[in-house]
Protein backbone atom coordinates (compact mmCIF):
# COMPACT_ATOMS: atom_id res chain seq x y z
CA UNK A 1 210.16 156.49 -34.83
CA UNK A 2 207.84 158.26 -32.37
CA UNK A 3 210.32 160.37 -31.28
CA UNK A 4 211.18 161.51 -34.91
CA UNK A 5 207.40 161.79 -35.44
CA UNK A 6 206.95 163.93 -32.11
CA UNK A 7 210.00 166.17 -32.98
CA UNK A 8 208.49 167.09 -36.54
CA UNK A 9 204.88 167.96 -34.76
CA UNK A 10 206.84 170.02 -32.29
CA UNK A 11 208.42 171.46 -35.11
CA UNK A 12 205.59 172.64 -37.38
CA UNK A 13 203.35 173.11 -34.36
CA UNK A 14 203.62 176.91 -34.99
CA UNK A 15 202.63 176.83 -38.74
CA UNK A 16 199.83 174.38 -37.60
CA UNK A 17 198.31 176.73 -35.41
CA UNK A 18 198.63 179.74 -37.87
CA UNK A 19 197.86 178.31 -40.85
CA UNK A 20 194.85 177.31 -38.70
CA UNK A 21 193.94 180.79 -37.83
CA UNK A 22 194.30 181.75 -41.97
CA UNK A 23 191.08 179.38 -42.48
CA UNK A 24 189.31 180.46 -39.46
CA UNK A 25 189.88 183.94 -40.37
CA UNK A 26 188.26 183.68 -43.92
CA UNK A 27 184.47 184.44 -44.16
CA UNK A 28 182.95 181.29 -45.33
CA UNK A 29 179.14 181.51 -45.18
CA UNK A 30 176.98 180.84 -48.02
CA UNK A 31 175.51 184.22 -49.76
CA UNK A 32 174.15 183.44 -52.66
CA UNK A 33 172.97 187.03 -53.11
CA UNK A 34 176.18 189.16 -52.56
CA UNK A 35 175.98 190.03 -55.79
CA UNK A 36 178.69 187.82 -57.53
CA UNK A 37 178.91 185.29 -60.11
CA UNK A 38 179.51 182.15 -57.67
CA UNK A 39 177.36 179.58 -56.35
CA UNK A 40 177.49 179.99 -52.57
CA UNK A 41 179.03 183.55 -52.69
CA UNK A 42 182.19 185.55 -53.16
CA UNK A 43 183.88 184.63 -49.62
CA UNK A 44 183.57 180.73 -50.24
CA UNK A 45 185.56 180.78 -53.22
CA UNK A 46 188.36 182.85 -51.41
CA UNK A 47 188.21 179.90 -48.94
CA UNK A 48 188.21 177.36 -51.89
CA UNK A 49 191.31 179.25 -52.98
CA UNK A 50 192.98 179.18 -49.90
CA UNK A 51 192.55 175.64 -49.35
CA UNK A 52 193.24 174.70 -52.88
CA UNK A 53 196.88 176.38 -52.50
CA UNK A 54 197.57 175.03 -49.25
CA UNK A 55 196.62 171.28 -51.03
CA UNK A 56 198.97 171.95 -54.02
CA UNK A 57 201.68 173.47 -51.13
CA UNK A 58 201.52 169.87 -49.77
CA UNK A 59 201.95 168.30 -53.30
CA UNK A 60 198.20 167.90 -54.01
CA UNK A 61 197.15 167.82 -57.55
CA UNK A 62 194.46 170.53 -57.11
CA UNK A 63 191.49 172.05 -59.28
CA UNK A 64 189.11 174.50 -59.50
CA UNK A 65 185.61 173.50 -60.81
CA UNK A 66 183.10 176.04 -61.28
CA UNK A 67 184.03 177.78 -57.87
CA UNK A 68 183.27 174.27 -56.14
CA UNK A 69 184.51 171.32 -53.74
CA UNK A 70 183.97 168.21 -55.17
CA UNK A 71 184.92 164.73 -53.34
CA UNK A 72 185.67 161.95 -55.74
């Protein structure tokens, strides 16, 4: 079993690290006066999208509300 376990990290190890760099890459910071519509600014809720497809790419039910992260 660890074997089969290392050999899938060792595997996806690439997409890891890129899909990594994705988040990283998108501007995150709360500006609530750039001007748009959104509660912490126009950049979180590209980051909200992001995350919310890369949820529903791993079979997540995903959702969202009011251009925010809730935890339930």
């Amino acid at each position: 079993m660890n074997n089969t376990l290392n050999t899938y990290i060792e595997d996806i190890k690439n997409k890891i690290v890129s899909t990594t760099c994705e988040i990283i890459n998108i501007p995150s910071v709360f500006n609530p006066n750039d001007g748009s519509n959104t509660p912490f600014g126009a950049d979180t809720v590209e980051a909200l999208e992001y995350i919310l497809s890369l949820g529903k790419s791993f079979g997540f039910r995903t959702k969202n509300i009011d251009n925010k992260c809730r935890l339930y």
